[in-house]
N, C-alpha and C. Protein backbone atom coordinates (compact mmCIF):
# COMPACT_ATOMS: atom_id res chain seq x y z
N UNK A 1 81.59 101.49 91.69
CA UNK A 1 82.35 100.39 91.16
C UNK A 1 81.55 99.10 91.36
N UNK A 2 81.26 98.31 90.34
CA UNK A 2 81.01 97.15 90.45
C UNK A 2 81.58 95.90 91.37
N UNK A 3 80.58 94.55 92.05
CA UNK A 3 81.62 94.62 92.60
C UNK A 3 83.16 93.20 91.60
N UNK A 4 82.41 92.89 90.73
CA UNK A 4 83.41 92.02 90.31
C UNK A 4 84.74 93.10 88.99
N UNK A 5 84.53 94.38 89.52
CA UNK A 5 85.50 95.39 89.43
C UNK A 5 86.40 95.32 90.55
N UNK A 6 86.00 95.11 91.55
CA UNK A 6 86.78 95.57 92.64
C UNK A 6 88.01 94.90 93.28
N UNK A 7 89.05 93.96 92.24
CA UNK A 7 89.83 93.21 92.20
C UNK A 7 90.47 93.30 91.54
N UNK A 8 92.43 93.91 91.35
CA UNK A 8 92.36 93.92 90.30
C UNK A 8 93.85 92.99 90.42
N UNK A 9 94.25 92.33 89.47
CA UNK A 9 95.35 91.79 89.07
C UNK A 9 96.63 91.67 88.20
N UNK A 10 97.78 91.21 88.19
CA UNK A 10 99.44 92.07 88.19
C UNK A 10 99.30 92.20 86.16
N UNK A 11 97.99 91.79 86.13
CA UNK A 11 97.99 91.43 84.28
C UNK A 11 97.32 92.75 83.86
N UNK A 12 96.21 93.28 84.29
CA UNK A 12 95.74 94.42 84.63
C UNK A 12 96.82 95.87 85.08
N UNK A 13 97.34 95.65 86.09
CA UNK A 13 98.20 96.86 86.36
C UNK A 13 99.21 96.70 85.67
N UNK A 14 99.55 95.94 84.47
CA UNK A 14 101.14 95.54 84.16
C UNK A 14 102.26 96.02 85.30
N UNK A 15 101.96 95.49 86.56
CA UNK A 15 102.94 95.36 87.29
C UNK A 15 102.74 94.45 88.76
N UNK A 16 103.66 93.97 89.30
CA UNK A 16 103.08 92.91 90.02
C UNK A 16 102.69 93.88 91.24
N UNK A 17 102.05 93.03 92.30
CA UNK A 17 101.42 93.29 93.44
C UNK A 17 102.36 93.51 94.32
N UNK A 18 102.06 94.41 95.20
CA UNK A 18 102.78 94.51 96.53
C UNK A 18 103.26 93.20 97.58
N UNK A 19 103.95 92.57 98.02
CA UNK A 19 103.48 91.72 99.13
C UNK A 19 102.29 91.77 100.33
N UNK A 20 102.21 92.77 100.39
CA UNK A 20 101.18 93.43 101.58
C UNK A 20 100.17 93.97 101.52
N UNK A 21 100.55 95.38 100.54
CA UNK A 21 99.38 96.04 99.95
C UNK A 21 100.33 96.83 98.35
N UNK A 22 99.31 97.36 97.70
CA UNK A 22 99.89 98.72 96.70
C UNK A 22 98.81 99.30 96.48
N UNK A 23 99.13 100.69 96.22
CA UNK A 23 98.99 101.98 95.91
C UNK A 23 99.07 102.28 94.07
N UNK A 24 98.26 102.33 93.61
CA UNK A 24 97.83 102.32 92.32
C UNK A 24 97.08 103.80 92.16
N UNK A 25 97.75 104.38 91.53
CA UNK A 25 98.01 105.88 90.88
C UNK A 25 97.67 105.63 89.72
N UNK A 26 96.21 106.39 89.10
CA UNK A 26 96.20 106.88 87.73
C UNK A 26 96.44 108.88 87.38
N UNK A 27 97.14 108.36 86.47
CA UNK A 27 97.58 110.03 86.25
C UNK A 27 97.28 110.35 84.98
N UNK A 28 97.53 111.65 84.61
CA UNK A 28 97.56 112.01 83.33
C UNK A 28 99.28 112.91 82.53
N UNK A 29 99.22 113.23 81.93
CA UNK A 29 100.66 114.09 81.61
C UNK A 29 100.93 115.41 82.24
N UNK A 30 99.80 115.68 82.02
CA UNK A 30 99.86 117.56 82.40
C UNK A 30 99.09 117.61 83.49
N UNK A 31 99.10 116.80 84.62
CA UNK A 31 98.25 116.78 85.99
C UNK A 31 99.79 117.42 86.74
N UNK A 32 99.38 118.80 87.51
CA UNK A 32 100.38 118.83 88.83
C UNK A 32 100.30 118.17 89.65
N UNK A 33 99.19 117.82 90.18
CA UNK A 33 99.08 117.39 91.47
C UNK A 33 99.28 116.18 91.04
N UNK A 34 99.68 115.21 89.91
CA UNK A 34 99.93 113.48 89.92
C UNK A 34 101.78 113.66 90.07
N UNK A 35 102.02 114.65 89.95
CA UNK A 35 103.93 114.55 90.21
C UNK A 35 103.65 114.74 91.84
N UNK A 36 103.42 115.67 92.37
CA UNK A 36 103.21 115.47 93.64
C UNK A 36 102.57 114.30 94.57
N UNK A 37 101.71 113.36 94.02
CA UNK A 37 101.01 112.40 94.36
C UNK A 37 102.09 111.42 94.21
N UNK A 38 102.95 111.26 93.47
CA UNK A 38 103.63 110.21 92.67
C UNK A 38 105.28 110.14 93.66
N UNK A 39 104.96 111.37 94.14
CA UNK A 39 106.49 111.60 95.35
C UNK A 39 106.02 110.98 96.54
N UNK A 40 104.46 111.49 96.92
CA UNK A 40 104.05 111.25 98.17
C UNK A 40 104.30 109.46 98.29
N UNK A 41 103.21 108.72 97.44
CA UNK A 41 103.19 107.76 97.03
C UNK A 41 104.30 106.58 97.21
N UNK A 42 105.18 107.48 96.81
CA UNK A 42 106.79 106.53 96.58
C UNK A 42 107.41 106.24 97.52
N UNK A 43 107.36 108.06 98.57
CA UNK A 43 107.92 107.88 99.35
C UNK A 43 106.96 106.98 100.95
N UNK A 44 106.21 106.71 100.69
CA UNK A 44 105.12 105.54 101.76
C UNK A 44 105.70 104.26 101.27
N UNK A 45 105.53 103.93 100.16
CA UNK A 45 105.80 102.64 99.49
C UNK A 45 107.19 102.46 99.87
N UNK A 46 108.24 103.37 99.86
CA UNK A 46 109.69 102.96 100.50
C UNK A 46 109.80 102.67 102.13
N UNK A 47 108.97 103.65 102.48
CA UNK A 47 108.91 103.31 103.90
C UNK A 47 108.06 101.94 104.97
N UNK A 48 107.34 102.09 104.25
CA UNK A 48 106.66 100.37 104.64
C UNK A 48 106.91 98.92 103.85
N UNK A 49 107.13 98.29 104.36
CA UNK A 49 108.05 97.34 104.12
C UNK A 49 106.40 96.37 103.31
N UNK A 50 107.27 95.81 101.84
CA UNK A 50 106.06 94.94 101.43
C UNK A 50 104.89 95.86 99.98
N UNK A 51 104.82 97.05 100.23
CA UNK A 51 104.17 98.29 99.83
C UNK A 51 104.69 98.03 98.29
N UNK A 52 103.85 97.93 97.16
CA UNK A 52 104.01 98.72 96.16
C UNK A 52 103.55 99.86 95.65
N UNK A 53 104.32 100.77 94.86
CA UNK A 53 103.37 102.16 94.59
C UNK A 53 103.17 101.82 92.64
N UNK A 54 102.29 101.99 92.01
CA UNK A 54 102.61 101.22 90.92
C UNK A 54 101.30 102.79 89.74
N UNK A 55 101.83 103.13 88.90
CA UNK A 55 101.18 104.89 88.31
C UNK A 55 101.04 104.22 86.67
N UNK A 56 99.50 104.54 86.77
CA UNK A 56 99.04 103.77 85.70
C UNK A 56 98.82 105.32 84.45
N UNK A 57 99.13 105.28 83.70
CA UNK A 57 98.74 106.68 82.78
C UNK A 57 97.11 106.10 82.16
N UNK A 58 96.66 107.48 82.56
CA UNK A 58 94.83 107.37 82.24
C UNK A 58 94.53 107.33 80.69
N UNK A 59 95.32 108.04 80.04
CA UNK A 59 95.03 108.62 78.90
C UNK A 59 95.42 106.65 77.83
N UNK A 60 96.35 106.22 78.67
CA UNK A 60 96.38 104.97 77.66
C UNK A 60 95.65 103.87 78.12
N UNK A 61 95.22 103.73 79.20
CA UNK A 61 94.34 102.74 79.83
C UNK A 61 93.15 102.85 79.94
N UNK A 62 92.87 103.85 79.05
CA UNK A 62 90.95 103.84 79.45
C UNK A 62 90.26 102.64 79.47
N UNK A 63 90.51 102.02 79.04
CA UNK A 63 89.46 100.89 78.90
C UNK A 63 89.63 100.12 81.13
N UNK A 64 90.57 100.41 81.61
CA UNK A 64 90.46 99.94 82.95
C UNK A 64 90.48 101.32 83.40
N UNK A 65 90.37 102.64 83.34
CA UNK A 65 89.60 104.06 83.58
C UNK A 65 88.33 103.71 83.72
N UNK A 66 87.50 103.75 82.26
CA UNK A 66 86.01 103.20 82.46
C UNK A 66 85.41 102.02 83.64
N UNK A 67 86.42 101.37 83.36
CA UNK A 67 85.69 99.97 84.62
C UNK A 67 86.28 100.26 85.95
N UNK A 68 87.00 100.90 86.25
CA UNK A 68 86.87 101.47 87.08
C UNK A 68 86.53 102.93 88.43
N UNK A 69 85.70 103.33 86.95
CA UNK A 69 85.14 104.90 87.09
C UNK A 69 85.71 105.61 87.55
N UNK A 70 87.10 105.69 86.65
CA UNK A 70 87.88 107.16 87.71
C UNK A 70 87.56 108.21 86.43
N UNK A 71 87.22 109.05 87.23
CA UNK A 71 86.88 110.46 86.40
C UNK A 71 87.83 111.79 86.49
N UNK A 72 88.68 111.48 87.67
CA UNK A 72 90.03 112.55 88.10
C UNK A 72 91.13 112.37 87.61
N UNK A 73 92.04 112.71 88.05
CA UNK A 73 93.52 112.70 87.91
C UNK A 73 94.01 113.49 89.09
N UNK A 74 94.85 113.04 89.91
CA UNK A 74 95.03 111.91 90.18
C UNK A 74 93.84 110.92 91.49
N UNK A 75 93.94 109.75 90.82
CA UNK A 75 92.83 108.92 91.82
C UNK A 75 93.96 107.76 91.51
N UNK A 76 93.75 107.65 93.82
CA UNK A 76 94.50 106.57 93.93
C UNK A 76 93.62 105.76 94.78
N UNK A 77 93.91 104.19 94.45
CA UNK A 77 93.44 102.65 94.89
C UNK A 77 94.40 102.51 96.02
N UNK A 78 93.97 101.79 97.13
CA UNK A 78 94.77 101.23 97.78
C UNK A 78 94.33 99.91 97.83
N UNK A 79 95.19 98.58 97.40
CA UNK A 79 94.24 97.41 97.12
C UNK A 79 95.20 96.27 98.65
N UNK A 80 94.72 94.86 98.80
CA UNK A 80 95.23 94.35 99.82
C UNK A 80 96.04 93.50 98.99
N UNK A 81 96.62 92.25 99.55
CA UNK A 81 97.89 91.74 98.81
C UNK A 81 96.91 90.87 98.23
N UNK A 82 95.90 90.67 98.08
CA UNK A 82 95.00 89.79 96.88
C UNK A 82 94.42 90.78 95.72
N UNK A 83 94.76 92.36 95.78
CA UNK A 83 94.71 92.85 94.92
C UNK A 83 93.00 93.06 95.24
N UNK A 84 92.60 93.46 96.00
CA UNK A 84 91.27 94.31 96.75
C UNK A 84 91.36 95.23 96.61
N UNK A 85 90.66 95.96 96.45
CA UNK A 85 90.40 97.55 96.59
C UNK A 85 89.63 97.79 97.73
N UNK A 86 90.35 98.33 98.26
CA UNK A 86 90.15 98.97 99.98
C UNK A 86 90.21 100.09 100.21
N UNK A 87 90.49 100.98 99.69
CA UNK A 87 90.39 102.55 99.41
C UNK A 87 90.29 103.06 98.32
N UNK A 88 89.74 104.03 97.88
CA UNK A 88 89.69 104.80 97.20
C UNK A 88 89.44 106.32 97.09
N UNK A 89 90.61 107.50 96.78
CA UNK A 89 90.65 108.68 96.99
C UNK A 89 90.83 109.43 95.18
N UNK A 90 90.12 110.83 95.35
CA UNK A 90 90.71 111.22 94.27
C UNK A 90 91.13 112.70 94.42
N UNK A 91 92.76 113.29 94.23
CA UNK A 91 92.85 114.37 94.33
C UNK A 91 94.46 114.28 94.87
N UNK A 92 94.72 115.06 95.42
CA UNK A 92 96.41 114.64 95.72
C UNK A 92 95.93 114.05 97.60
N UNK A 93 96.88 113.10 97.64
CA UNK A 93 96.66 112.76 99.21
C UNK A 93 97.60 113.41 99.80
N UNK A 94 97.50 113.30 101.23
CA UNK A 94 98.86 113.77 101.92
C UNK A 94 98.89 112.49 102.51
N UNK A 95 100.54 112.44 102.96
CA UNK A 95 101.58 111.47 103.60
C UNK A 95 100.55 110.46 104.72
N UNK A 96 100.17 111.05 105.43
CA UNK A 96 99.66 110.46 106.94
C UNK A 96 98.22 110.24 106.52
N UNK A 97 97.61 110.32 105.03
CA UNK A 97 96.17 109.98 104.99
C UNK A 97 96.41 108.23 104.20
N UNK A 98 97.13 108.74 103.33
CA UNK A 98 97.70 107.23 102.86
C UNK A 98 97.92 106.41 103.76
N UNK A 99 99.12 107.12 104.83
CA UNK A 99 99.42 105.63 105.58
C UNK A 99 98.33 105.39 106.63
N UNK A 100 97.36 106.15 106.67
CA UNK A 100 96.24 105.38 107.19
C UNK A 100 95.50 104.72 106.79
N UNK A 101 95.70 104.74 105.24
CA UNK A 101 94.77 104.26 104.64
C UNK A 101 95.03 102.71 104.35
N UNK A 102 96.62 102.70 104.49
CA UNK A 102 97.10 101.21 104.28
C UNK A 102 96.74 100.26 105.45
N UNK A 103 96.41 100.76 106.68
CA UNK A 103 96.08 100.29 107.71
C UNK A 103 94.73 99.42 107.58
N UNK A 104 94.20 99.78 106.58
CA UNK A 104 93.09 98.81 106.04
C UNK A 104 93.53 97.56 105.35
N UNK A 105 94.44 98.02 104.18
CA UNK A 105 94.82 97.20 103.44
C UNK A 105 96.09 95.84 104.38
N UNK A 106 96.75 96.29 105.57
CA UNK A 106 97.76 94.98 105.71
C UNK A 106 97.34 94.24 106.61
């Protein structure tokens, strides 16, 4: 990733930012593992206070796919409340890797 990629903003995700941090999910339709990602996801984002979880579909956003070189489904961002990218995973996460991962981001 480039680094003036590595920022992204609530105009970009069509959805606003977390207070703290969010969790930015690209999926596809027929991905299993993005329904499972998309539970895990939700259910972190409910539990930490501030957290958005916000699931971008790949197939209509390529043009922020490409700039941001995701080549999977599902690949998730964890960005900080300025909308940083501070993690990046691709594949289904589990519960306790995320919320470690937010530990970067708050």
């Amino acid at each position: 990733m480039r680094e003036e990629d590595s920022r992204l903003d609530p105009a970009e995700l069509g959805a606003e930012l977390g207070e703290r941090a969010t969790l930015v999910q690209f999926s596809t339709a027929f991905c299993a593992p993005c329904r499972a990602t998309r539970r895990v996801l939700g259910e972190v984002a409910a539990l930490v206070p501030g957290v958005a979880h916000v699931e971008i579909d790949a197939e209509a956003r390529l043009d922020l796919v490409r700039a941001l070189e995701v080549v999977k489904t599902p690949t998730v961002l964890v960005l900080d409340a300025g909308g940083r990218v501070v993690r990046r995973a691709a594949g289904q996460p589990r519960k306790a890797d995320v919320i470690a991962a937010l530990g970067q981001a708050l």
